[in-house]
PDB file of N, CA and C in Angstrom:
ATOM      1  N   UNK A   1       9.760 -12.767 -13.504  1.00  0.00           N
ATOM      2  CA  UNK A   1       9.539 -13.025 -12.105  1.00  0.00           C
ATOM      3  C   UNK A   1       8.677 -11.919 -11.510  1.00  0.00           C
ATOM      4  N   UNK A   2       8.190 -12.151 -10.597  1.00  0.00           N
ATOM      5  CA  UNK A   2       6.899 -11.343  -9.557  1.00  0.00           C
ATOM      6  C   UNK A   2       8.049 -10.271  -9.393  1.00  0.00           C
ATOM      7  N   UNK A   3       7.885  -9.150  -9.268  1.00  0.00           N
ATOM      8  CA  UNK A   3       8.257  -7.703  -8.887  1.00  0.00           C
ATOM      9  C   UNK A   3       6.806  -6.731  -8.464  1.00  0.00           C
ATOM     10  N   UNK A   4       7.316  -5.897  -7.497  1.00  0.00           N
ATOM     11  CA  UNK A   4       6.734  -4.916  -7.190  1.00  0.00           C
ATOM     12  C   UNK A   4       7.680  -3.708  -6.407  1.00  0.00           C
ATOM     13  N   UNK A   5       6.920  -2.734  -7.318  1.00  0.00           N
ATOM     14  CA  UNK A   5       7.931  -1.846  -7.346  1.00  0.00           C
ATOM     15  C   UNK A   5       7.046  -0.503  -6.414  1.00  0.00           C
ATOM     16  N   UNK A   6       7.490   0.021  -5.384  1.00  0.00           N
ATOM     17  CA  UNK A   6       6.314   1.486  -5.274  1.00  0.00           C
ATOM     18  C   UNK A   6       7.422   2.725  -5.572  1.00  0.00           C
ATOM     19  N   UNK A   7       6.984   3.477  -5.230  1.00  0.00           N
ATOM     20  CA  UNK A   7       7.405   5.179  -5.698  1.00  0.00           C
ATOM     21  C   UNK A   7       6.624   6.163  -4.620  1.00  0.00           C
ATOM     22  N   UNK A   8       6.662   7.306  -4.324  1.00  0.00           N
ATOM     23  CA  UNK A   8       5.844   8.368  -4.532  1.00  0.00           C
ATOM     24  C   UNK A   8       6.527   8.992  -2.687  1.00  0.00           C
ATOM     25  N   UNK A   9       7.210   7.767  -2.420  1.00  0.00           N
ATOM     26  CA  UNK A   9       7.762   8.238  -0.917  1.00  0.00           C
ATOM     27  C   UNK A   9       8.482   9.943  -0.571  1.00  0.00           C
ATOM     28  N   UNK A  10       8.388  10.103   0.222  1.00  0.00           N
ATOM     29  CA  UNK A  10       9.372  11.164   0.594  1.00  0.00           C
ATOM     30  C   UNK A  10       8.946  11.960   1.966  1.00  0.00           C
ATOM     31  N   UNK A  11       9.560  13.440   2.033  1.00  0.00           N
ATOM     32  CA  UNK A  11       9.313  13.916   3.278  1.00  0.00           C
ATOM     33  C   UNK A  11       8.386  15.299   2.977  1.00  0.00           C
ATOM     34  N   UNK A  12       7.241  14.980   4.500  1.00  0.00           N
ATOM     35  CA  UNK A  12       6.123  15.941   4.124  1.00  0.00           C
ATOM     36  C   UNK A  12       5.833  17.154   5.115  1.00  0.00           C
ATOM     37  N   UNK A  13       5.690  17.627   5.166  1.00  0.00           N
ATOM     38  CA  UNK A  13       5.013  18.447   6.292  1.00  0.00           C
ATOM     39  C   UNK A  13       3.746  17.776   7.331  1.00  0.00           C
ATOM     40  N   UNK A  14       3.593  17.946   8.229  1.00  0.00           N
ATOM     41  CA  UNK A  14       1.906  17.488   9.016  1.00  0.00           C
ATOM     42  C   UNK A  14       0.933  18.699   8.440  1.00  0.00           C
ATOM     43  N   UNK A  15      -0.276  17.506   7.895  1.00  0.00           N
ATOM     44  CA  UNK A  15      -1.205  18.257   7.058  1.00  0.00           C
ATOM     45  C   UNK A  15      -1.265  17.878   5.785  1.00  0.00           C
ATOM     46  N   UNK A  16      -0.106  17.969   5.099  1.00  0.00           N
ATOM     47  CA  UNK A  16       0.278  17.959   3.833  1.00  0.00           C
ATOM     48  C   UNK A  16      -0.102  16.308   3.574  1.00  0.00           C
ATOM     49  N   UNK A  17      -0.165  16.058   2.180  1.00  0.00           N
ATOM     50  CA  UNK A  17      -0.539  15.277   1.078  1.00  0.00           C
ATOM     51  C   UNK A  17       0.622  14.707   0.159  1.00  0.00           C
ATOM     52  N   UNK A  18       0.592  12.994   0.112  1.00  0.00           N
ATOM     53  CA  UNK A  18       1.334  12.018  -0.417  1.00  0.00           C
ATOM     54  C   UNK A  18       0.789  10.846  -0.980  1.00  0.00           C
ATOM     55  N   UNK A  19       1.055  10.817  -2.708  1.00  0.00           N
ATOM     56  CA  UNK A  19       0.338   9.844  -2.970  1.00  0.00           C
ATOM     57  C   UNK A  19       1.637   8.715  -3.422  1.00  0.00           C
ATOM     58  N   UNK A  20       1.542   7.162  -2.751  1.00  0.00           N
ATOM     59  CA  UNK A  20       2.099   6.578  -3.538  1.00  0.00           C
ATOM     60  C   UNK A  20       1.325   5.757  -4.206  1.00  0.00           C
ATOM     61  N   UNK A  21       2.461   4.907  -5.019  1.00  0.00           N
ATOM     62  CA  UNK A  21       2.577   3.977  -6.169  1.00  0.00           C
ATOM     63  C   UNK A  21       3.300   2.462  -5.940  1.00  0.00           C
ATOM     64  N   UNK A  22       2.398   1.308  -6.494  1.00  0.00           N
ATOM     65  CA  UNK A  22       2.910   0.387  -6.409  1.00  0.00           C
ATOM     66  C   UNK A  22       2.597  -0.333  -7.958  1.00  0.00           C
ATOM     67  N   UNK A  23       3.922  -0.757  -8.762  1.00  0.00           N
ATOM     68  CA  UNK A  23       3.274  -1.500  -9.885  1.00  0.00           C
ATOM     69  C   UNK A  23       3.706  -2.385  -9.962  1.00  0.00           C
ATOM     70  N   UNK A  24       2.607  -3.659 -10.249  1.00  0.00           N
ATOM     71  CA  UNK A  24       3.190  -5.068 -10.114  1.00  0.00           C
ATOM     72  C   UNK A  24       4.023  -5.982 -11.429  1.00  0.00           C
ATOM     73  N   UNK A  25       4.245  -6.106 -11.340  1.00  0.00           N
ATOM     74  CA  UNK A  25       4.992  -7.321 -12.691  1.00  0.00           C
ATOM     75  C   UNK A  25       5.298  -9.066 -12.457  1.00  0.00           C
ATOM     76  N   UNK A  26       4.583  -9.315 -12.998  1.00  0.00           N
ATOM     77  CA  UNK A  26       4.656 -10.982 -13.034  1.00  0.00           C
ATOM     78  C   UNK A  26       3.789 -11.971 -12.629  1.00  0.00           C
ATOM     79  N   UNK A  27       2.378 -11.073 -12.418  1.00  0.00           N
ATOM     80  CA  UNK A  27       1.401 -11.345 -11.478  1.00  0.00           C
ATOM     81  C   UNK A  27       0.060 -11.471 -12.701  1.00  0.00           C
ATOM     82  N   UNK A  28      -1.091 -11.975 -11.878  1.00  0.00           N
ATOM     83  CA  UNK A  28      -2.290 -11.813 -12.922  1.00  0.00           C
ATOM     84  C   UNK A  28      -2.861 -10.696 -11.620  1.00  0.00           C
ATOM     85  N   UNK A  29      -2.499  -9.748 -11.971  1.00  0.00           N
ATOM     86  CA  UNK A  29      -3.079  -8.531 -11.342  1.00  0.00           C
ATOM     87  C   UNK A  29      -3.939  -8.445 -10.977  1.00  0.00           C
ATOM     88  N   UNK A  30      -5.245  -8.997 -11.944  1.00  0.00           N
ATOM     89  CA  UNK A  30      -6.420  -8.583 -11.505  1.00  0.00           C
ATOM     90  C   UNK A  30      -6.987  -9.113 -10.809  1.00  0.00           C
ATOM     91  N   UNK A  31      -6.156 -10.727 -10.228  1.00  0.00           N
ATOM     92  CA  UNK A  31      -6.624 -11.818 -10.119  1.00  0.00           C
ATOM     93  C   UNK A  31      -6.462 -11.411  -8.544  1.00  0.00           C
ATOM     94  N   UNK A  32      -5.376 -10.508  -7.833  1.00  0.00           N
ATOM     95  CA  UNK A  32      -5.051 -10.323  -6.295  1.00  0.00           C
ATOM     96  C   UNK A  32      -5.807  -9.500  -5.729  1.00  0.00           C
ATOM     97  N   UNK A  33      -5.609  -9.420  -4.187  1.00  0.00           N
ATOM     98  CA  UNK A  33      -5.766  -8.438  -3.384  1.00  0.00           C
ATOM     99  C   UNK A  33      -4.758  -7.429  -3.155  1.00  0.00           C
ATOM    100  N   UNK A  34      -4.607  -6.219  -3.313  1.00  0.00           N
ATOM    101  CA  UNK A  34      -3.799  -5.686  -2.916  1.00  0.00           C
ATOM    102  C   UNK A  34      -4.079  -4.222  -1.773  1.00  0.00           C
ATOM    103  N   UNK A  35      -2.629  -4.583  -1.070  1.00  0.00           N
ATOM    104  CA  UNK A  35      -2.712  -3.922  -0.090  1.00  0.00           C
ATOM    105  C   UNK A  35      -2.033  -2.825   0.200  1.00  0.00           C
ATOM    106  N   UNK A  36      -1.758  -1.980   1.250  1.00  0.00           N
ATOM    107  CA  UNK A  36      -0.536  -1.304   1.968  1.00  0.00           C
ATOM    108  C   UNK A  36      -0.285  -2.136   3.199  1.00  0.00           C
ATOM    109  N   UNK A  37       1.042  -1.672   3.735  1.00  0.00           N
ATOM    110  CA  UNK A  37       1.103  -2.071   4.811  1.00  0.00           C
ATOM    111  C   UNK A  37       2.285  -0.982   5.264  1.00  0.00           C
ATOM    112  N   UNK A  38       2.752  -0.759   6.366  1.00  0.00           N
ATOM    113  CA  UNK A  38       3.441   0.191   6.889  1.00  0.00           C
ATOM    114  C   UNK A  38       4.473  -0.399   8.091  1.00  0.00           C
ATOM    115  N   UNK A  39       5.938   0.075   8.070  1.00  0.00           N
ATOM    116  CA  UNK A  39       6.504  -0.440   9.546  1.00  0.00           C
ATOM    117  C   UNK A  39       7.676   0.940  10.346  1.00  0.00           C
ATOM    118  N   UNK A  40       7.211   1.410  11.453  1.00  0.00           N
ATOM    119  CA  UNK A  40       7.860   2.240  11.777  1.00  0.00           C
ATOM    120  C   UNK A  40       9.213   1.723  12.414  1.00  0.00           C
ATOM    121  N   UNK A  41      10.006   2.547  12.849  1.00  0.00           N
ATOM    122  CA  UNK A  41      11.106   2.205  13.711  1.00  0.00           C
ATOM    123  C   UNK A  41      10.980   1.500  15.020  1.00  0.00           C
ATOM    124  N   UNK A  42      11.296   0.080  14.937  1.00  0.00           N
ATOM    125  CA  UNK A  42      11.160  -0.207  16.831  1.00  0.00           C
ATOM    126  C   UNK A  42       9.569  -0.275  16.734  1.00  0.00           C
ATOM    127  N   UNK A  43       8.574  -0.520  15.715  1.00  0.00           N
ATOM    128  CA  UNK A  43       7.373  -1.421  15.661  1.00  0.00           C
ATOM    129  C   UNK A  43       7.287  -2.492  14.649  1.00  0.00           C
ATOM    130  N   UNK A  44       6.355  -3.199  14.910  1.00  0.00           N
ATOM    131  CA  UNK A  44       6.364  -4.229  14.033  1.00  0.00           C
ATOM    132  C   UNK A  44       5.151  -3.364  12.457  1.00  0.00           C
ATOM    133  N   UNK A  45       5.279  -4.706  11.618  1.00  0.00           N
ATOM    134  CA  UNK A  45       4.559  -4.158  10.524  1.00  0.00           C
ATOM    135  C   UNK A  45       3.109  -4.495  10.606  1.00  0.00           C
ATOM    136  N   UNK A  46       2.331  -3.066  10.458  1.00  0.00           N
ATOM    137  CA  UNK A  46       0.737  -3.098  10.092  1.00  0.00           C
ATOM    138  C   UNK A  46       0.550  -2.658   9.345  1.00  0.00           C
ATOM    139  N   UNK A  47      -0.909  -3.049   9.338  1.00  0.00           N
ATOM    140  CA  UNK A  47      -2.002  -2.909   8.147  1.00  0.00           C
ATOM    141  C   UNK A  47      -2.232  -1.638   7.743  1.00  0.00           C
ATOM    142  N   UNK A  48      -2.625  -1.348   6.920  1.00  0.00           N
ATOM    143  CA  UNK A  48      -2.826   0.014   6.238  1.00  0.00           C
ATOM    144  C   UNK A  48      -4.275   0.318   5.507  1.00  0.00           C
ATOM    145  N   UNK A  49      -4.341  -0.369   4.366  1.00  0.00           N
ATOM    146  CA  UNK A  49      -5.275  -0.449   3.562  1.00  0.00           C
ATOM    147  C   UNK A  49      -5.554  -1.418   2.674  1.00  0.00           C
ATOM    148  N   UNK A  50      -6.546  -2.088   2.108  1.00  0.00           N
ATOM    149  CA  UNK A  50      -6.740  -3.128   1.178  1.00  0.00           C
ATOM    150  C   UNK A  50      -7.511  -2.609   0.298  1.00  0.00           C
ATOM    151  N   UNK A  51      -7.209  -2.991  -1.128  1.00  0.00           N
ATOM    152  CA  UNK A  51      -8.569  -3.592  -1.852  1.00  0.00           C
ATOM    153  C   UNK A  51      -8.703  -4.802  -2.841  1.00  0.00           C
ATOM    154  N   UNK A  52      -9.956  -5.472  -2.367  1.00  0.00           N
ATOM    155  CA  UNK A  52      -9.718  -6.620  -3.496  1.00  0.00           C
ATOM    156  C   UNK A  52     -10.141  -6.805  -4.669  1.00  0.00           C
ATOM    157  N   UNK A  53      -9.977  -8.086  -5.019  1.00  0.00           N
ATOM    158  CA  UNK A  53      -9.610  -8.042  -6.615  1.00  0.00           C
ATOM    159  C   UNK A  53     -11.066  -7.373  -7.140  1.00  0.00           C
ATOM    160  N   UNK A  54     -12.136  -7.222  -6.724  1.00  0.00           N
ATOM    161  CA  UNK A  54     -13.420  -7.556  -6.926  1.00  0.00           C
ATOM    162  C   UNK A  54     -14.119  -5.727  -6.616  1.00  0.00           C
ATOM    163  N   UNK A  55     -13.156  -4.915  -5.742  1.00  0.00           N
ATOM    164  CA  UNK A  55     -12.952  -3.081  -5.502  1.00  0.00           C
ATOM    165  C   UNK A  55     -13.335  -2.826  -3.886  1.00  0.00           C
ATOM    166  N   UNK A  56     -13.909  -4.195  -3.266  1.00  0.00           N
ATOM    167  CA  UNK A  56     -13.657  -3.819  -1.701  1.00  0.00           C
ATOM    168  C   UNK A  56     -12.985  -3.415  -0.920  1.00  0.00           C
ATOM    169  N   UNK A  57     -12.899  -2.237  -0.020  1.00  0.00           N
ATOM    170  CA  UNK A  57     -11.905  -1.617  -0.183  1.00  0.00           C
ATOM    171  C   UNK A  57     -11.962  -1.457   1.435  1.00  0.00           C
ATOM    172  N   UNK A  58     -11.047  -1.827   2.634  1.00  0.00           N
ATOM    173  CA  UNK A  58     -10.996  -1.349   4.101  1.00  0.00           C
ATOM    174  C   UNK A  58      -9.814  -0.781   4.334  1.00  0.00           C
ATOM    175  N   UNK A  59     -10.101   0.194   5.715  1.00  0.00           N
ATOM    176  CA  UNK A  59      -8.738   0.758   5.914  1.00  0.00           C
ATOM    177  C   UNK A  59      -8.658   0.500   7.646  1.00  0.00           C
ATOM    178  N   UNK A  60      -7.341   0.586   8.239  1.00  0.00           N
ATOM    179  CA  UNK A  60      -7.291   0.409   9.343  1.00  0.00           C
ATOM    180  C   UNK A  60      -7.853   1.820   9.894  1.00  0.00           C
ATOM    181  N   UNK A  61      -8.368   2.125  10.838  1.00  0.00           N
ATOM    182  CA  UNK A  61      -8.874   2.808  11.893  1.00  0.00           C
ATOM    183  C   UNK A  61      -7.991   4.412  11.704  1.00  0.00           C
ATOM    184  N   UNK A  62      -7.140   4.099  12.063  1.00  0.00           N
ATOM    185  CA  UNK A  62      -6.236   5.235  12.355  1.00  0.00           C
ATOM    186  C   UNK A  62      -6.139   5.983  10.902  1.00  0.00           C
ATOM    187  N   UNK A  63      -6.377   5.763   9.795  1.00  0.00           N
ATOM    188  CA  UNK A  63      -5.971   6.265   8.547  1.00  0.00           C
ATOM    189  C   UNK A  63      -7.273   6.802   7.707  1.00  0.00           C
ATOM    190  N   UNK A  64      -8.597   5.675   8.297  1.00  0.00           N
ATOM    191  CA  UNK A  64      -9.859   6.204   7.923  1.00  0.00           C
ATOM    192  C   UNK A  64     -10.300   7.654   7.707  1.00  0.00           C
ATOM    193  N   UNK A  65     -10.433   8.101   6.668  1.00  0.00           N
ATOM    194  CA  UNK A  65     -10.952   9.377   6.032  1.00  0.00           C
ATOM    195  C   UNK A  65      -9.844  10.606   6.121  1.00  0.00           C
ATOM    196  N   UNK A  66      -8.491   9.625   5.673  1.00  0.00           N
ATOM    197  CA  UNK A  66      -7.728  10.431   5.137  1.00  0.00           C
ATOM    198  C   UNK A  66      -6.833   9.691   4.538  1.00  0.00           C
ATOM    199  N   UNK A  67      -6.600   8.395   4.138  1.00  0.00           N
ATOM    200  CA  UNK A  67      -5.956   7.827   3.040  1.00  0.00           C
ATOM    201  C   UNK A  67      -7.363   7.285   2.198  1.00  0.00           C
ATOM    202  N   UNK A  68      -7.003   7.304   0.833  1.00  0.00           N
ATOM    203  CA  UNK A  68      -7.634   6.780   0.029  1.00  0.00           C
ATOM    204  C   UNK A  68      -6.882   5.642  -1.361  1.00  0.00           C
ATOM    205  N   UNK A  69      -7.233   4.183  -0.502  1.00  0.00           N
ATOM    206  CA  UNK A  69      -6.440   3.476  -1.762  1.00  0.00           C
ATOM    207  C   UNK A  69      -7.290   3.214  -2.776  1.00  0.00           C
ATOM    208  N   UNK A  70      -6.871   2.806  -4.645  1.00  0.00           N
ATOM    209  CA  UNK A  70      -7.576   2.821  -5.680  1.00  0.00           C
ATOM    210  C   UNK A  70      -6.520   1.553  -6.413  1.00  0.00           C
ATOM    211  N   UNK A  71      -7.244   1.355  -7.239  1.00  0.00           N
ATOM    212  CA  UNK A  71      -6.342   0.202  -8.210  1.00  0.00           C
ATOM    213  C   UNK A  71      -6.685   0.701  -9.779  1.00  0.00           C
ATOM    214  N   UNK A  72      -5.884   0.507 -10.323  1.00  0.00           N
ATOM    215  CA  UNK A  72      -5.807   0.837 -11.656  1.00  0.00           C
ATOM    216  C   UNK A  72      -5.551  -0.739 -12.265  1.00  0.00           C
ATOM    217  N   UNK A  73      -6.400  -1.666 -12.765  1.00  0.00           N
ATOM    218  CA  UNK A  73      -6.120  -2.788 -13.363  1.00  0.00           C
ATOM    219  C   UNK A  73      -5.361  -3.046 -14.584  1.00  0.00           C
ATOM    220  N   UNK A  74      -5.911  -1.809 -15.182  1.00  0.00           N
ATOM    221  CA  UNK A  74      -5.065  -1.684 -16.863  1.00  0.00           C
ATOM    222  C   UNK A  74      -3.254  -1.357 -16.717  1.00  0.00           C
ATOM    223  N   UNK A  75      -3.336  -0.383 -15.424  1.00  0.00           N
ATOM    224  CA  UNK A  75      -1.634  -0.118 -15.499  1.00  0.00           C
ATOM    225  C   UNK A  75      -1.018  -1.339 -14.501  1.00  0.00           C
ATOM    226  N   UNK A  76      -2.016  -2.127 -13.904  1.00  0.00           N
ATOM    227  CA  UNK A  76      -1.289  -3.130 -13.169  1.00  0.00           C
ATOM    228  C   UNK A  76      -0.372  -2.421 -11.492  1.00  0.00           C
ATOM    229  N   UNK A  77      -1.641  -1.340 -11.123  1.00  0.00           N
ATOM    230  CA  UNK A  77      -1.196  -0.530 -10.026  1.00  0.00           C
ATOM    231  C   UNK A  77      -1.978  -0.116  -8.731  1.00  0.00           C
ATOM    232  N   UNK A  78      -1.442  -0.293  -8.050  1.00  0.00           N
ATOM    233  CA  UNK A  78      -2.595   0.009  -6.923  1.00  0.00           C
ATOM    234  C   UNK A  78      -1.787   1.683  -6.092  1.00  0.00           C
ATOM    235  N   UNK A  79      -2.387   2.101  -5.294  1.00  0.00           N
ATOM    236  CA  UNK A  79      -2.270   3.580  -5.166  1.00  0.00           C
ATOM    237  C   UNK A  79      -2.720   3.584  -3.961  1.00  0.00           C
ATOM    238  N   UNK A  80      -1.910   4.842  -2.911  1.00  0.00           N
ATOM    239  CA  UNK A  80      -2.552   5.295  -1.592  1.00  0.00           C
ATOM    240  C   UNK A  80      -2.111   6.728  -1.409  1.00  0.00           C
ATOM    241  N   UNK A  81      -3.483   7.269  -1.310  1.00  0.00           N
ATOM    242  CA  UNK A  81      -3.629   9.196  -1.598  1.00  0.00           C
ATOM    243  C   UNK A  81      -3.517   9.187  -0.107  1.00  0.00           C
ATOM    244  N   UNK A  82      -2.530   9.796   0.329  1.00  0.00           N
ATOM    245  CA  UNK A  82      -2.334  10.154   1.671  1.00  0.00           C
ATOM    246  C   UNK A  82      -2.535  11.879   1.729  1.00  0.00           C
ATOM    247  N   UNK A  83      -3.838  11.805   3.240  1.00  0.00           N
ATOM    248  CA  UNK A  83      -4.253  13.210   2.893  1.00  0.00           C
ATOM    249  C   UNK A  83      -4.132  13.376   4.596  1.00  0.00           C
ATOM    250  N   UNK A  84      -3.646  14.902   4.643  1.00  0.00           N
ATOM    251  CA  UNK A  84      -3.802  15.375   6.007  1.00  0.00           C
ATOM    252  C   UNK A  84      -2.838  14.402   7.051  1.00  0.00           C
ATOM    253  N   UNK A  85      -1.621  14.721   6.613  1.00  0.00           N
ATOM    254  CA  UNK A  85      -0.661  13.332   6.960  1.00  0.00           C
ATOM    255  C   UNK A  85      -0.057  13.966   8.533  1.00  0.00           C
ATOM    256  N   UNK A  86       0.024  13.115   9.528  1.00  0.00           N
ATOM    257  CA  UNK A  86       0.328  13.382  10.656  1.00  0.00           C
ATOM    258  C   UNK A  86       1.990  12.908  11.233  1.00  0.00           C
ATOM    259  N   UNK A  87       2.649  13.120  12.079  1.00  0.00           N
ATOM    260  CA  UNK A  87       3.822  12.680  12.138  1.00  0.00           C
ATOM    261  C   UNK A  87       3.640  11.386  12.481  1.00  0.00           C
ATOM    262  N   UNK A  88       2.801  10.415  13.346  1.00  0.00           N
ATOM    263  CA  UNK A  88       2.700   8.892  13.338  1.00  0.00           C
ATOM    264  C   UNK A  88       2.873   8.394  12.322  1.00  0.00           C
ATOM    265  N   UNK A  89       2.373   8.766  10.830  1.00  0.00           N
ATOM    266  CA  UNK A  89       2.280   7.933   9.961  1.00  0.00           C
ATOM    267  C   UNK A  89       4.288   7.847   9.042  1.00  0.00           C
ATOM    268  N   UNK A  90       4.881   8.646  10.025  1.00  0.00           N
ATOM    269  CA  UNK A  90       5.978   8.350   9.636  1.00  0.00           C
ATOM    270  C   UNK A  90       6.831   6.387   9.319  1.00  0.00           C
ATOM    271  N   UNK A  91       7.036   6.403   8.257  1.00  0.00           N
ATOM    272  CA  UNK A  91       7.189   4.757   8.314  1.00  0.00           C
ATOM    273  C   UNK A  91       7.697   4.093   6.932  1.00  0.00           C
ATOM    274  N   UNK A  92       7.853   3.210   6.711  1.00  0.00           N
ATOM    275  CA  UNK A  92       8.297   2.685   5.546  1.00  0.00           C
ATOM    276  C   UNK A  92       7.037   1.686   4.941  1.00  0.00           C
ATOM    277  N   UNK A  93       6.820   2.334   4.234  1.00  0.00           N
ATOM    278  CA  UNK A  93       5.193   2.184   3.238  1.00  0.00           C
ATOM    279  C   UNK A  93       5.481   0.921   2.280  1.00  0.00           C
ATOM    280  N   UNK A  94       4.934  -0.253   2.468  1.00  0.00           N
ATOM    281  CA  UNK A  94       5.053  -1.582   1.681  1.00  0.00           C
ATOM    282  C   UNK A  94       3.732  -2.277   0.678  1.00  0.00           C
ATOM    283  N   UNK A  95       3.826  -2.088  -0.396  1.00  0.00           N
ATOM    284  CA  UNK A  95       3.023  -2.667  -1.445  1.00  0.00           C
ATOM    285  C   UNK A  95       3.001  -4.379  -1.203  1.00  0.00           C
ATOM    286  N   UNK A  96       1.662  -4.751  -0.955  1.00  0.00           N
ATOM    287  CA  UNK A  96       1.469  -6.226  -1.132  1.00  0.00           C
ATOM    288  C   UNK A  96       0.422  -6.646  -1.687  1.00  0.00           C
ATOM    289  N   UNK A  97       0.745  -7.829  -2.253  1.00  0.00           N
ATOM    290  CA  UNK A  97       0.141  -8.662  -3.384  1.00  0.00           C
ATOM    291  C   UNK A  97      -0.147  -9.837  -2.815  1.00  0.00           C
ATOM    292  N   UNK A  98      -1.261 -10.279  -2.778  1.00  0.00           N
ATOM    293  CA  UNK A  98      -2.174 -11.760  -2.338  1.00  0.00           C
ATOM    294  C   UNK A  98      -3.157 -12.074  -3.168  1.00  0.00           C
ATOM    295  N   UNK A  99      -2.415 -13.941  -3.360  1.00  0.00           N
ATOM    296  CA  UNK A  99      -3.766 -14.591  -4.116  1.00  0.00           C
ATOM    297  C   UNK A  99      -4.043 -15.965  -2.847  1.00  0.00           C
ATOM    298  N   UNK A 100      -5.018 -16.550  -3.186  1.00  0.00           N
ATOM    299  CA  UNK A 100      -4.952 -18.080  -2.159  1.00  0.00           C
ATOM    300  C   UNK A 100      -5.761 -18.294  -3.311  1.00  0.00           C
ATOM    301  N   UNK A 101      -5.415 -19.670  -3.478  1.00  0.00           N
ATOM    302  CA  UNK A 101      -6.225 -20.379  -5.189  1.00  0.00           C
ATOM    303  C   UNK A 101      -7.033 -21.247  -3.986  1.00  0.00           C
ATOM    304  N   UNK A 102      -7.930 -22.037  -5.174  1.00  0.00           N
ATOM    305  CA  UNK A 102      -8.799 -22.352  -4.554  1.00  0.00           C
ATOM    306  C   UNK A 102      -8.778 -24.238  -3.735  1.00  0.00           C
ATOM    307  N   UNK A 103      -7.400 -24.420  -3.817  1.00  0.00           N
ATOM    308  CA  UNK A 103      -6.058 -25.548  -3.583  1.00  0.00           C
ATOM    309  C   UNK A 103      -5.722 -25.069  -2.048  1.00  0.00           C
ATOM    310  N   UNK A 104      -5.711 -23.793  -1.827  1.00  0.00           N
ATOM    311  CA  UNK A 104      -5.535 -22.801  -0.337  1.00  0.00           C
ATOM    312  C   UNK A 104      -3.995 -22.779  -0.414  1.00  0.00           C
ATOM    313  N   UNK A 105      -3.574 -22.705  -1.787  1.00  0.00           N
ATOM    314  CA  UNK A 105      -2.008 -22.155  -1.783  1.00  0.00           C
ATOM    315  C   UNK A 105      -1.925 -20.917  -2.464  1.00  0.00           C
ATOM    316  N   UNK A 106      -1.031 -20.536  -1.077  1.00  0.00           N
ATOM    317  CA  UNK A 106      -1.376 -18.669  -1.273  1.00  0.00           C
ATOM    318  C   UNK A 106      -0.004 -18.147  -2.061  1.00  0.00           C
ATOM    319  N   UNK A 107      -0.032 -17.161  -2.809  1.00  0.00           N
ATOM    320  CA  UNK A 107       0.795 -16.359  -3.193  1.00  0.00           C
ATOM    321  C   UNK A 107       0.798 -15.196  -2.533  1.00  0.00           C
ATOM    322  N   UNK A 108       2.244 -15.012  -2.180  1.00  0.00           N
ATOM    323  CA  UNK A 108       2.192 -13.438  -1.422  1.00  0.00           C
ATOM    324  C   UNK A 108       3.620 -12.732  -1.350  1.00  0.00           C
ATOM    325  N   UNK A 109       3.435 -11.493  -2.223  1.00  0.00           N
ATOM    326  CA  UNK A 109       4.507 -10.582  -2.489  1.00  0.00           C
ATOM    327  C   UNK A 109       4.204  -9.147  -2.066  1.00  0.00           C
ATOM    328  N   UNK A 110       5.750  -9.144  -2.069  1.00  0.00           N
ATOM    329  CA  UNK A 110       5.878  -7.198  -1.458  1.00  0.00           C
ATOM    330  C   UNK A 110       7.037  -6.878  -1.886  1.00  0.00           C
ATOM    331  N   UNK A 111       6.429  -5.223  -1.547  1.00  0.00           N
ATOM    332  CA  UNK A 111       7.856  -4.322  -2.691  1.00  0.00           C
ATOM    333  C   UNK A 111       8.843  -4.090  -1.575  1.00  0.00           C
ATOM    334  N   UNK A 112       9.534  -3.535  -1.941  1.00  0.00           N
ATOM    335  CA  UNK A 112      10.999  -3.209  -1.536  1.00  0.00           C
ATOM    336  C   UNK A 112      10.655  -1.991  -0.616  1.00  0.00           C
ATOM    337  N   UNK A 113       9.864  -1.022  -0.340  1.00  0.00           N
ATOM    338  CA  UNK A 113       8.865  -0.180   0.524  1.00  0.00           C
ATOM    339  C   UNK A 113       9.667   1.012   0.451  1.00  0.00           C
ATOM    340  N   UNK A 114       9.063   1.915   0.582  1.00  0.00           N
ATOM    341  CA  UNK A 114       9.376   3.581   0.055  1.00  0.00           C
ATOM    342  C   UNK A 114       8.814   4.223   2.053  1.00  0.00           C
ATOM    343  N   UNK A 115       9.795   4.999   2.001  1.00  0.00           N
ATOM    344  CA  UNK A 115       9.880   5.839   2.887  1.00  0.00           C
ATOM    345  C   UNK A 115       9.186   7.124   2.805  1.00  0.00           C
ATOM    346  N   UNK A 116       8.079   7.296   3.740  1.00  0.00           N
ATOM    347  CA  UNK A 116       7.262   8.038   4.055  1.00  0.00           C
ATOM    348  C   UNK A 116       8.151   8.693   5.493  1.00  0.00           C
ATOM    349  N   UNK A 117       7.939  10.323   5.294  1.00  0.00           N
ATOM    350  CA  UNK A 117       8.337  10.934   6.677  1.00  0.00           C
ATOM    351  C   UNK A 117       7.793  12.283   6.638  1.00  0.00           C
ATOM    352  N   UNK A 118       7.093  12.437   7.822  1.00  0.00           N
ATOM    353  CA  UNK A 118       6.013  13.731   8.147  1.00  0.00           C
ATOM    354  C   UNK A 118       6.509  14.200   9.277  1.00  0.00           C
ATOM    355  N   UNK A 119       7.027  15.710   9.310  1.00  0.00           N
ATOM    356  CA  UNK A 119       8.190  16.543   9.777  1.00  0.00           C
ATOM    357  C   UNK A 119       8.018  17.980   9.423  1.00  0.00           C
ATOM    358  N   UNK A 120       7.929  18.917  10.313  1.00  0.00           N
ATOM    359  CA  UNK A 120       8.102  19.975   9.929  1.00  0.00           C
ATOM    360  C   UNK A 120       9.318  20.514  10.341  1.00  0.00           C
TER     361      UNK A 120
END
């Protein structure tokens, strides 16, 4: 069955640097888009970062030129280098997986989301 799993969460200083991990299982990996997405306390969930299957890669506004997401196709993983981390980005960090075939039936999964917290 589809799993996705991330890692790399925890608590940082402002400034400081966090990379997570998301690895998929059950998926044709190479075949999705994958994303971040983020949800703080008492907000709803946004966007973070994408890239698709193909290495296009956008980030929302607020994160521009200091997260950097990457995909690793062979380990079946996508990645977000969190650099120069501020206390907003405090939040619970969610790995997602999207296909839409060409039928326009979409597949769409997410991990269980790892806790990010920036605190001095």
């Amino acid at each position: 069955q589809v799993q996705l799993v991330e890692s790399g969460g925890g608590l940082v200083q402002p400034g400081g640097s966090l990379t997570l991990s998301c690895t998929a299982s059950g998926i044709a990996f190479n075949t999705y888009q994958m994303a971040w997405y983020r949800q703080a306390p008492g907000k709803q969930r946004e966007f973070v970062a994408r890239v698709r299957r193909g290495g296009g890669i956008l980030y929302e506004d607020s994160v521009k030129d200091r997260f950097i997401i990457s995909r690793d196709n062979a380990k079946n993983s996508v990645y977000l280098q969190m650099n120069n981390l501020k206390p907003e980005d405090t939040a619970i960090y969610f790995c997602n997986a999207n296909y839409i075939s060409g039928l326009g039936v979409e597949n769409d999964y997410w991990g269980q989301g790892t806790q990010v917290t920036v605190s001095s």
